[in-house]
C-alpha atoms as a PDB file:
ATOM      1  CA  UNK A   1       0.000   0.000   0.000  1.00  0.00           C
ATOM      2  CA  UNK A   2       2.998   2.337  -0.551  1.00  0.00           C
ATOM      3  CA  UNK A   3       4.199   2.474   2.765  1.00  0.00           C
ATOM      4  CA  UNK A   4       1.071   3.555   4.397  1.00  0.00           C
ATOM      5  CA  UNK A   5      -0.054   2.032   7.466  1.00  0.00           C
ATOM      6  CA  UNK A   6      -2.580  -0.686   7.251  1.00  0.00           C
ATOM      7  CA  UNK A   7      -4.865  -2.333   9.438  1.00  0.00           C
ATOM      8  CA  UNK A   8      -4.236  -5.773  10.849  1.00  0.00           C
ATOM      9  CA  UNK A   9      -2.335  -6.913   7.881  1.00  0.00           C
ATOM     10  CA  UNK A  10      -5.164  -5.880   5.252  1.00  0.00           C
ATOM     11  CA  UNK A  11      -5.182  -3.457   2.799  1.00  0.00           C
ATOM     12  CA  UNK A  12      -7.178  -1.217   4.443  1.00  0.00           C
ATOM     13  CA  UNK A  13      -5.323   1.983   5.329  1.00  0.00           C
ATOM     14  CA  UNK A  14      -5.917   3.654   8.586  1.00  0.00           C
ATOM     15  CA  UNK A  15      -5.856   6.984   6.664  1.00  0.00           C
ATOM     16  CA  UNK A  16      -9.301   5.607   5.369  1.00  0.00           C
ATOM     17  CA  UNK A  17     -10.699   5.210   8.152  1.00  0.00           C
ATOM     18  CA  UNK A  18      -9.956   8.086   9.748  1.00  0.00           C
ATOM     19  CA  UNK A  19     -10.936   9.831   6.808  1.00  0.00           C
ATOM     20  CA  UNK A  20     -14.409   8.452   7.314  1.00  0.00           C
ATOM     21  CA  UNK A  21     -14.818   8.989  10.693  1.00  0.00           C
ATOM     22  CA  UNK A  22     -13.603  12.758  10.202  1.00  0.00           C
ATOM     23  CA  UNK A  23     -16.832  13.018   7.561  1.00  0.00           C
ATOM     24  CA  UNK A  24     -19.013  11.773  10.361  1.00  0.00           C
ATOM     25  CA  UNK A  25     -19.338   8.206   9.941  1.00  0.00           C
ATOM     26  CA  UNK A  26     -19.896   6.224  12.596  1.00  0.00           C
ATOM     27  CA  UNK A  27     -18.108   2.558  13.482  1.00  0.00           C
ATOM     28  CA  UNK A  28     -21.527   1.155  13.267  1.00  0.00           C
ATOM     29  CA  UNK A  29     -21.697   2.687   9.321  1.00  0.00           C
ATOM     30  CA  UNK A  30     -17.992   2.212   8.278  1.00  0.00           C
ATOM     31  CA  UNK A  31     -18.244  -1.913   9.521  1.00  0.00           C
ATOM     32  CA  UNK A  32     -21.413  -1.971   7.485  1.00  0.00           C
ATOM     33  CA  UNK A  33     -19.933  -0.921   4.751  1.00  0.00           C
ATOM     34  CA  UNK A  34     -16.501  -2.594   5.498  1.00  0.00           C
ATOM     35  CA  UNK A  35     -17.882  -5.590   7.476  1.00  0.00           C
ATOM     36  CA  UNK A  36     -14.866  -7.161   7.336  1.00  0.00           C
ATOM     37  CA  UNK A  37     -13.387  -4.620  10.101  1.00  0.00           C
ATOM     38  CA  UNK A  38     -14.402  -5.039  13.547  1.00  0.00           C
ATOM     39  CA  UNK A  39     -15.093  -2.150  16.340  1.00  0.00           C
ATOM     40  CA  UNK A  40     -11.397  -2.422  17.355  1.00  0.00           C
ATOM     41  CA  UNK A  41     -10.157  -2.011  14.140  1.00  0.00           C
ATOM     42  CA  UNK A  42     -11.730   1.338  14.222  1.00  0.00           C
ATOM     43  CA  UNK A  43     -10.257   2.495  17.783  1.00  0.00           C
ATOM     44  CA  UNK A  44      -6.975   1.680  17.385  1.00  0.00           C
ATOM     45  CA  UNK A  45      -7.344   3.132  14.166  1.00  0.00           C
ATOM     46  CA  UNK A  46      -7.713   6.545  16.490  1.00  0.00           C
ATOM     47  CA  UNK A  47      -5.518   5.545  18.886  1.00  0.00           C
ATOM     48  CA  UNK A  48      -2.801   5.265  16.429  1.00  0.00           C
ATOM     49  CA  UNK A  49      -3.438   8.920  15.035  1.00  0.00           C
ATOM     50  CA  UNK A  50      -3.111  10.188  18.490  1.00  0.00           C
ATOM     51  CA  UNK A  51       0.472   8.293  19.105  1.00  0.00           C
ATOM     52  CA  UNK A  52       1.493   9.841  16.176  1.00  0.00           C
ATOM     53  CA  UNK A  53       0.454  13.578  16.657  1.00  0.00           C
ATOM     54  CA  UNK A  54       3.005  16.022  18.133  1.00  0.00           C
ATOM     55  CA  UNK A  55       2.443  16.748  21.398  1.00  0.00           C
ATOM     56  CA  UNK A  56       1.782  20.820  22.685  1.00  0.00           C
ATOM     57  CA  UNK A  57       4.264  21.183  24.351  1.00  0.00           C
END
């Protein structure tokens, strides 16, 4: 996926994910139309964006 960082080994990027949930989508709406994720896919998903951000500081 061109070095981008995927989810659990699929080729699902995380940047899609977030971009979905940043348009208002809902985990409920992105597994139905991804059912192959799962809820936790999602939150680490976030959880990974906010290991990542720089810090105030």
């Amino acid at each position: 996926m061109a070095g981008q960082t995927c989810i659990r080994g699929m080729r699902v990027p995380v940047s899609l994910v977030l971009n979905l949930v940043a348009n208002g989508q809902t985990p409920e709406t992105i597994i139905e139309d991804y059912p192959y994720l799962e809820p936790e896919d999602i939150q680490r998903s976030l959880q990974y964006t906010g290991q990542r951000s720089p810090h105030p500081g």
